[in-house]
PDB file of N, CA and C in Angstrom:
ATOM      1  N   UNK A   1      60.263 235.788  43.966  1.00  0.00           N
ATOM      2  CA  UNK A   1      59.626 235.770  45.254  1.00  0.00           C
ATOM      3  C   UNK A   1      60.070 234.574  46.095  1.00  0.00           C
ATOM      4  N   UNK A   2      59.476 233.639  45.598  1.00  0.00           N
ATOM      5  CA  UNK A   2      60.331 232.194  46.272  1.00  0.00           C
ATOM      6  C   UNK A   2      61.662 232.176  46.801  1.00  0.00           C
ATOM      7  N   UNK A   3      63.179 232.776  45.752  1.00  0.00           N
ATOM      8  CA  UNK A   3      64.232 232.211  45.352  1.00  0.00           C
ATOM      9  C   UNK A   3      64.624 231.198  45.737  1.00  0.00           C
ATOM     10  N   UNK A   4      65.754 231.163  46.421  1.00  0.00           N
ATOM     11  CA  UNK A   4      65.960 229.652  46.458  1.00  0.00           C
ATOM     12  C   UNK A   4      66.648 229.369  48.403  1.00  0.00           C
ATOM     13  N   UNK A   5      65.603 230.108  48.997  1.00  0.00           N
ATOM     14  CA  UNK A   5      65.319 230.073  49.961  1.00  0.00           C
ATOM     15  C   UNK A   5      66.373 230.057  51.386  1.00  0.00           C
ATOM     16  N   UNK A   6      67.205 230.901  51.345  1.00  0.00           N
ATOM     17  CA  UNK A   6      68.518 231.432  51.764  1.00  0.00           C
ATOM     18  C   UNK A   6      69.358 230.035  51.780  1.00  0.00           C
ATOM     19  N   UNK A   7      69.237 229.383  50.323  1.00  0.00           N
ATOM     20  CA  UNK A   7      69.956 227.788  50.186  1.00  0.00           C
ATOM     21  C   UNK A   7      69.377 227.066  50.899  1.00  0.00           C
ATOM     22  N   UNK A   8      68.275 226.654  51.113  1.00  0.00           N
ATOM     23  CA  UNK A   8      67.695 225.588  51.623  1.00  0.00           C
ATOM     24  C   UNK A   8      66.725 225.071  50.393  1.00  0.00           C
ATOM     25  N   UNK A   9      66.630 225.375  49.550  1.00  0.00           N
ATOM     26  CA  UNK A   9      65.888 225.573  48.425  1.00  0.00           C
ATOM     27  C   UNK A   9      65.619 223.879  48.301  1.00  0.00           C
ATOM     28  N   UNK A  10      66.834 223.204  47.183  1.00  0.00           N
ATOM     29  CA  UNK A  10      66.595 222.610  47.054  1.00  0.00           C
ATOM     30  C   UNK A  10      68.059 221.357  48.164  1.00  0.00           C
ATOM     31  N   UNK A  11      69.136 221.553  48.514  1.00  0.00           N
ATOM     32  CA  UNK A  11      70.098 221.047  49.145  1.00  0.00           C
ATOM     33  C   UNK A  11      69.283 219.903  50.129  1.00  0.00           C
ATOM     34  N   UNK A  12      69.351 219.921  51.548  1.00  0.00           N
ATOM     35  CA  UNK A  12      68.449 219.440  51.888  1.00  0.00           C
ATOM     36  C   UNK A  12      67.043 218.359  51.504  1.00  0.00           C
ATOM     37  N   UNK A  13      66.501 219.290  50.481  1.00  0.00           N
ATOM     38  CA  UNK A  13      65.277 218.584  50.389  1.00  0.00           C
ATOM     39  C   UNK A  13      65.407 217.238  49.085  1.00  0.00           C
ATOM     40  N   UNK A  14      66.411 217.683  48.461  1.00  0.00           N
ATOM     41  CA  UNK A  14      66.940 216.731  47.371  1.00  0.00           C
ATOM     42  C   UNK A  14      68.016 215.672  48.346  1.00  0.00           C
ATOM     43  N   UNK A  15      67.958 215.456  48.990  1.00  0.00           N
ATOM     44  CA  UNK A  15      69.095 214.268  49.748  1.00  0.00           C
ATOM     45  C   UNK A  15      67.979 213.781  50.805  1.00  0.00           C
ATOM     46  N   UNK A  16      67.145 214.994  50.937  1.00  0.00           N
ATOM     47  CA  UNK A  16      65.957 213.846  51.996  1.00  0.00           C
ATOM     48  C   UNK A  16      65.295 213.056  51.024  1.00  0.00           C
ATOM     49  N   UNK A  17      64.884 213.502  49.749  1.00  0.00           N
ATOM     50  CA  UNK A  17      64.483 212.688  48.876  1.00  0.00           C
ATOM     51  C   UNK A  17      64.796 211.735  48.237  1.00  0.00           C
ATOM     52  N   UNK A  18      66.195 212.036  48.234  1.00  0.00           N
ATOM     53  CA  UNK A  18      67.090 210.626  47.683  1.00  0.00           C
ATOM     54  C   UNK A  18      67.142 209.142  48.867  1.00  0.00           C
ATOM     55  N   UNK A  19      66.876 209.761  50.409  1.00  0.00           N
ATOM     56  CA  UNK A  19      66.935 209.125  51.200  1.00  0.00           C
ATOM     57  C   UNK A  19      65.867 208.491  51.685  1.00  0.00           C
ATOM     58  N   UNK A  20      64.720 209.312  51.128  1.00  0.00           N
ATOM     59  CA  UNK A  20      63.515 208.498  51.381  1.00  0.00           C
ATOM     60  C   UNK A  20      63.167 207.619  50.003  1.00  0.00           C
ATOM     61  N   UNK A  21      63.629 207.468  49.025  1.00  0.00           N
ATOM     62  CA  UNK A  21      63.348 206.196  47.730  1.00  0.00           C
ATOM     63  C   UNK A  21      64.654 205.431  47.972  1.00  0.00           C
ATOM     64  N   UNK A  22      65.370 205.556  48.571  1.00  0.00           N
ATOM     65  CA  UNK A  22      66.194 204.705  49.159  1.00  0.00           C
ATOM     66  C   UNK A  22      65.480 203.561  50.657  1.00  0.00           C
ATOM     67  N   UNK A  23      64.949 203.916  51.468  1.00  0.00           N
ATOM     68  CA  UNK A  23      64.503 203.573  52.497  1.00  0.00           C
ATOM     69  C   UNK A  23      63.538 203.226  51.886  1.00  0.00           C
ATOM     70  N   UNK A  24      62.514 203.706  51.025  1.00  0.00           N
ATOM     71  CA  UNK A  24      61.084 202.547  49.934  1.00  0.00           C
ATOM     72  C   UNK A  24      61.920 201.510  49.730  1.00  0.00           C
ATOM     73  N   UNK A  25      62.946 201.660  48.805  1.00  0.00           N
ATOM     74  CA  UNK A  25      62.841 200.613  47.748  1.00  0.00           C
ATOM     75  C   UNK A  25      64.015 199.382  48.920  1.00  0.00           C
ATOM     76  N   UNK A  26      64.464 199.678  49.722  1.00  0.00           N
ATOM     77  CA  UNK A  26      65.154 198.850  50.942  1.00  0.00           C
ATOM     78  C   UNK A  26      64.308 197.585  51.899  1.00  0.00           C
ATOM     79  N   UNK A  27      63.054 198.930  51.566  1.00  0.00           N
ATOM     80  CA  UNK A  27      61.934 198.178  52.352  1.00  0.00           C
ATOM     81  C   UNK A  27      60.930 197.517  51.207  1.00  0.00           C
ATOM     82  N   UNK A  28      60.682 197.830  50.420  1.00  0.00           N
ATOM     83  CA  UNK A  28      60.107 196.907  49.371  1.00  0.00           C
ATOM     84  C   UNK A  28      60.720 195.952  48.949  1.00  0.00           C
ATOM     85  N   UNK A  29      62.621 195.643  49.203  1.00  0.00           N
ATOM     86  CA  UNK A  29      62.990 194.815  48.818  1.00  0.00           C
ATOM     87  C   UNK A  29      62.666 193.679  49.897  1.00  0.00           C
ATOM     88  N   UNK A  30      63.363 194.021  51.410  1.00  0.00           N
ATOM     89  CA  UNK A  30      63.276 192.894  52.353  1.00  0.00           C
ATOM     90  C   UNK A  30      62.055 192.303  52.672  1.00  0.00           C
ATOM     91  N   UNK A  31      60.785 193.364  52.025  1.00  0.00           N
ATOM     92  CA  UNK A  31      59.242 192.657  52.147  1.00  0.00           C
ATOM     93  C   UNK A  31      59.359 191.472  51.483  1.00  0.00           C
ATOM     94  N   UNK A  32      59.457 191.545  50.089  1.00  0.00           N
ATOM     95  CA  UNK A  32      59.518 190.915  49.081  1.00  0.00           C
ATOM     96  C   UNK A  32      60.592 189.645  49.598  1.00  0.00           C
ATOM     97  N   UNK A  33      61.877 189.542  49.938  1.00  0.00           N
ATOM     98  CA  UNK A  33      62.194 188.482  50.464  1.00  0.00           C
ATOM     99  C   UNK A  33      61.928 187.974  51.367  1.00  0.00           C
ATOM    100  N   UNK A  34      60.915 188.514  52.452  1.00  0.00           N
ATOM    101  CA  UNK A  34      60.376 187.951  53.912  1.00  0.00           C
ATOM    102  C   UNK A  34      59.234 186.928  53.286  1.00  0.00           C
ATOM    103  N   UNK A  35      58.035 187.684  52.130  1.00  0.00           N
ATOM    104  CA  UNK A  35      57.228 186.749  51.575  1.00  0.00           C
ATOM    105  C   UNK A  35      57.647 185.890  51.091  1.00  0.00           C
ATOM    106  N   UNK A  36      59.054 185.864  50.347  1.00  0.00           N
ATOM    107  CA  UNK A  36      59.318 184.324  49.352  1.00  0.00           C
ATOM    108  C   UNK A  36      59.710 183.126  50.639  1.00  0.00           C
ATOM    109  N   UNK A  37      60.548 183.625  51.446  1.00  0.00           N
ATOM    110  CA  UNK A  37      61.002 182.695  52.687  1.00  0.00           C
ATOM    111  C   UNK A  37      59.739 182.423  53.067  1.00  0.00           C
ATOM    112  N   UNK A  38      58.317 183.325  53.760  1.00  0.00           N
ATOM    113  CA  UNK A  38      57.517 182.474  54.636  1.00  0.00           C
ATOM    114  C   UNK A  38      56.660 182.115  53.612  1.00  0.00           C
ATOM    115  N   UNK A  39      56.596 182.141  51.973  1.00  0.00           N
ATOM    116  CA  UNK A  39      55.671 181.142  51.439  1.00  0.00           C
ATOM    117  C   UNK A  39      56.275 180.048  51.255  1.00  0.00           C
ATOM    118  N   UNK A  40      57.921 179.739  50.701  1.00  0.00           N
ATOM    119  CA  UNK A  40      58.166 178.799  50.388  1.00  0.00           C
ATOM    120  C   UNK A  40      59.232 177.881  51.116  1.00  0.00           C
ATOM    121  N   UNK A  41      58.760 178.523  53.046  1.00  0.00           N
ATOM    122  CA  UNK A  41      59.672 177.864  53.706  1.00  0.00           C
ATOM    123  C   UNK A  41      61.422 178.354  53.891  1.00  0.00           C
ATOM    124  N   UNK A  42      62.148 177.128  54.775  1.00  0.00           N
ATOM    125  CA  UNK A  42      63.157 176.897  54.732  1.00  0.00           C
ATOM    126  C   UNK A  42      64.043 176.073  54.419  1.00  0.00           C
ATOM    127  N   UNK A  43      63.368 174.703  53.936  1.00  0.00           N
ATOM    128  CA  UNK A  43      64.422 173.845  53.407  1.00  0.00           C
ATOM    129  C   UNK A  43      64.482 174.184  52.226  1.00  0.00           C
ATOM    130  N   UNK A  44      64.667 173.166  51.479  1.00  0.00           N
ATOM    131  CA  UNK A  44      64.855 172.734  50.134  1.00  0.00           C
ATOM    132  C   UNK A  44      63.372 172.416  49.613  1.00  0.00           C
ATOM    133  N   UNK A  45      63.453 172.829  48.459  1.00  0.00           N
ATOM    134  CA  UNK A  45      62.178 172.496  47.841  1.00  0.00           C
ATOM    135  C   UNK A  45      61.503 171.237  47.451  1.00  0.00           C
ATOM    136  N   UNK A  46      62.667 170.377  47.287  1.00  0.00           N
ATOM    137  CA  UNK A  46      62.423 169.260  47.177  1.00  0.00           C
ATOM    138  C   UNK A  46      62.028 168.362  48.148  1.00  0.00           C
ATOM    139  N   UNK A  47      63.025 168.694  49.395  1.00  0.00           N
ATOM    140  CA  UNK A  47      62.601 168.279  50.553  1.00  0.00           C
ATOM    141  C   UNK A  47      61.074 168.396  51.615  1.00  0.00           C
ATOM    142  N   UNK A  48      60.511 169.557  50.505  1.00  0.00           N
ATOM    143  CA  UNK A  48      58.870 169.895  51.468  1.00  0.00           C
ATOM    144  C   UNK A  48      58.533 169.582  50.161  1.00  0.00           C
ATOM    145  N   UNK A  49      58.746 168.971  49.476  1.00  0.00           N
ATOM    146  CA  UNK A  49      57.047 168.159  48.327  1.00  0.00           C
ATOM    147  C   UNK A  49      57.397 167.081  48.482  1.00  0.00           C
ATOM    148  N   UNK A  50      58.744 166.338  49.189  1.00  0.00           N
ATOM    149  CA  UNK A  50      58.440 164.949  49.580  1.00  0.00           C
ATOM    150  C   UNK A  50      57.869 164.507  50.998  1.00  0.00           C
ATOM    151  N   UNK A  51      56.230 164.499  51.259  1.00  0.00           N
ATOM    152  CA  UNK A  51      56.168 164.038  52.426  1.00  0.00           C
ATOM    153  C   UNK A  51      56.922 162.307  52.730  1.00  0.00           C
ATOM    154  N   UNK A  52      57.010 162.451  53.942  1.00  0.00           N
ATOM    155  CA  UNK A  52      57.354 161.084  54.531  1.00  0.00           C
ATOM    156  C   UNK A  52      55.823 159.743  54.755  1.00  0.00           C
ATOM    157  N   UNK A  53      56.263 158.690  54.308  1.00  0.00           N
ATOM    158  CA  UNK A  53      55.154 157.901  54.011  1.00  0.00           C
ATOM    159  C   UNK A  53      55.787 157.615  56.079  1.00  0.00           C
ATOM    160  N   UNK A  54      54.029 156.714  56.430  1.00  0.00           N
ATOM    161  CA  UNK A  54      54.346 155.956  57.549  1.00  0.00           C
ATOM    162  C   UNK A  54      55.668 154.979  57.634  1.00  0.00           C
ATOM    163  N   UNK A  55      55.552 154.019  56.772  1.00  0.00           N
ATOM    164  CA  UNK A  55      56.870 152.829  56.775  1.00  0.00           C
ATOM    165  C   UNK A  55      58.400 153.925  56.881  1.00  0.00           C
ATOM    166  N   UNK A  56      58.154 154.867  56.231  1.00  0.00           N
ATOM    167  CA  UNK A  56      59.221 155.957  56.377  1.00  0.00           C
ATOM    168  C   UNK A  56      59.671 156.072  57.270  1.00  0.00           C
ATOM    169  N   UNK A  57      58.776 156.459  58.548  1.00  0.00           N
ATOM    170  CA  UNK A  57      58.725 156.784  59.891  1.00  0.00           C
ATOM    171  C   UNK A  57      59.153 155.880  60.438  1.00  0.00           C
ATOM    172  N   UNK A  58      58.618 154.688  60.548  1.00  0.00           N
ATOM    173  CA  UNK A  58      58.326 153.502  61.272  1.00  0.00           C
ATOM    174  C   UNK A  58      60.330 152.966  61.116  1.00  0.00           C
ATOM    175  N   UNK A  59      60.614 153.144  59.883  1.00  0.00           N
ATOM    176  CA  UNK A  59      62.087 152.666  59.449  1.00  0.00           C
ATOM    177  C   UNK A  59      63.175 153.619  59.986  1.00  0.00           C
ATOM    178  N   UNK A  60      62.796 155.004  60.085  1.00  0.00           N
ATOM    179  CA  UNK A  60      63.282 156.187  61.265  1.00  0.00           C
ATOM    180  C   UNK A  60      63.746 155.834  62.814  1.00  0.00           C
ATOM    181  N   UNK A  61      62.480 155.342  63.323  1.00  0.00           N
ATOM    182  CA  UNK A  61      62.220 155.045  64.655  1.00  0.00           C
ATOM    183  C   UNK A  61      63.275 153.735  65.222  1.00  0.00           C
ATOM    184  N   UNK A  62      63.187 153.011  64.351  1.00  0.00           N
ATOM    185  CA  UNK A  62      64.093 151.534  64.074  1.00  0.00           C
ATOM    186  C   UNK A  62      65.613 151.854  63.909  1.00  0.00           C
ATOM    187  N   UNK A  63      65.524 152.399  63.329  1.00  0.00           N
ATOM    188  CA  UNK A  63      67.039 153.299  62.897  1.00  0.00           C
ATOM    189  C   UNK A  63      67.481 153.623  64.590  1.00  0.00           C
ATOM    190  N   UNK A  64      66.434 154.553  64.780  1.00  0.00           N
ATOM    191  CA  UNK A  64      67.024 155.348  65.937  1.00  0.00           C
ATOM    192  C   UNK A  64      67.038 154.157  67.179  1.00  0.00           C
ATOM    193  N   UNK A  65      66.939 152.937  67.179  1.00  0.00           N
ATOM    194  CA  UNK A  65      66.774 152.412  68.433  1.00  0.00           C
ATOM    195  C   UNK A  65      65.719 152.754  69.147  1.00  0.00           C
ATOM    196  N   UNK A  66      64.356 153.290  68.617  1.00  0.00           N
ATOM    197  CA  UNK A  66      63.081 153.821  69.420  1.00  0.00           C
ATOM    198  C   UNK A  66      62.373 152.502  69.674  1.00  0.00           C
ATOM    199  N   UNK A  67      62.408 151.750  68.750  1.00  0.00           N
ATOM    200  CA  UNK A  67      61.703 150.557  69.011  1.00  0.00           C
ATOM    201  C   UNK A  67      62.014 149.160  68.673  1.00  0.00           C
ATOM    202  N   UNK A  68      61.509 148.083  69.093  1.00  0.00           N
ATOM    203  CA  UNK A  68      62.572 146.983  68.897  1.00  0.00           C
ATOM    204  C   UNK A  68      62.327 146.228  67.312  1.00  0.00           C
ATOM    205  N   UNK A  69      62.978 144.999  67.350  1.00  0.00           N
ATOM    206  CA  UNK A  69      63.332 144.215  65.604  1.00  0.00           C
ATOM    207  C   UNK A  69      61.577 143.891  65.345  1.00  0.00           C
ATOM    208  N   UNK A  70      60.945 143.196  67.152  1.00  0.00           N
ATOM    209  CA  UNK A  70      59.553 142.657  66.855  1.00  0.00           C
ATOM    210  C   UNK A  70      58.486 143.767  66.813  1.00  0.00           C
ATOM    211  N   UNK A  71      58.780 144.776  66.934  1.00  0.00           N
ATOM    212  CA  UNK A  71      57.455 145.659  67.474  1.00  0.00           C
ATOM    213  C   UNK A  71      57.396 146.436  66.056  1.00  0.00           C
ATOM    214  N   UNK A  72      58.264 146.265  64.875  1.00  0.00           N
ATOM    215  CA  UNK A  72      59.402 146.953  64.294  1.00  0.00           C
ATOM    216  C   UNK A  72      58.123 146.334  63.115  1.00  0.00           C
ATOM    217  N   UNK A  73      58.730 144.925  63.062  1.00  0.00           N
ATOM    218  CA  UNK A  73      58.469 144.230  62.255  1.00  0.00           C
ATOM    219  C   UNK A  73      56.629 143.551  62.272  1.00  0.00           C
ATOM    220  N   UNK A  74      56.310 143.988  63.175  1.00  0.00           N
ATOM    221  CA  UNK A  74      54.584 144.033  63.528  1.00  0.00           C
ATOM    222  C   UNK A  74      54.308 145.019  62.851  1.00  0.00           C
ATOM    223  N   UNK A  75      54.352 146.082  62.928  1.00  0.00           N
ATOM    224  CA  UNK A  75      53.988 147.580  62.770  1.00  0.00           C
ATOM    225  C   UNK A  75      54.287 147.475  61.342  1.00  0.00           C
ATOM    226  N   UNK A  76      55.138 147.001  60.904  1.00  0.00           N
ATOM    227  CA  UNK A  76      55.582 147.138  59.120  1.00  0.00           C
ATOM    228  C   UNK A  76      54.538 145.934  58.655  1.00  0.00           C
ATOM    229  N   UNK A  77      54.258 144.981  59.365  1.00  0.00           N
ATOM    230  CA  UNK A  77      52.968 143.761  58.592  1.00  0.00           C
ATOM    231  C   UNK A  77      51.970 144.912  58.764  1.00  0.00           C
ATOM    232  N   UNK A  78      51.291 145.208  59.684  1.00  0.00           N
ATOM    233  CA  UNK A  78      50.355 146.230  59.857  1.00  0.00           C
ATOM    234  C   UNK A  78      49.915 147.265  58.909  1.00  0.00           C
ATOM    235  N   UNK A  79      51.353 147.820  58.450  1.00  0.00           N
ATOM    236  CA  UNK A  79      51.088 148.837  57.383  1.00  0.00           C
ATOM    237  C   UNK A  79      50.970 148.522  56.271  1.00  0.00           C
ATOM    238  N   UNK A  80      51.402 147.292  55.880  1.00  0.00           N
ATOM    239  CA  UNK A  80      51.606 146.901  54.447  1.00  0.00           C
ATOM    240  C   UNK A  80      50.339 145.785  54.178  1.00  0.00           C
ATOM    241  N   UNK A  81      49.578 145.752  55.078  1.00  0.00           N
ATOM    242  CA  UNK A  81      48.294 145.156  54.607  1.00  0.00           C
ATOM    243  C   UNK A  81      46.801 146.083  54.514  1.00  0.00           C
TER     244      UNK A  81
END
């Protein structure tokens, strides 16, 4: 009664099927790498469990010419007491 449905039987419906657990598992993959990137960031791992202390900063800023030898060297007594 069925047969095999003037060849549409199974042709078709076996390549849409192959094409739709293809398109799951494509998309279950790039989920899966979108979560590891936005839980564990973009740098380096090492680089986001080392926060930067203040004197860190303060030795940054100095570096960069942001601020001068005295304002430099105030700010570092400041922190270190």
């Amino acid at each position: 009664m069925w047969g095999n449905m003037g060849g549409y039987g199974w042709g078709w419906g076996g390549m849409g099927m192959g094409l739709g657990m293809l398109l799951f598992w494509g998309l279950l993959v790039v989920g899966i790498v979108l979560l590891v990137k936005y839980t564990w960031g973009t740098g380096s791992f090492s680089e986001r469990r080392h926060e930067k202390s203040a004197l860190d900063i303060l030795k940054e800023r100095y570096a960069r010419g942001e601020i001068e030898r005295e304002e430099f060297e105030q700010k570092k007594h400041d922190l270190e007491t």
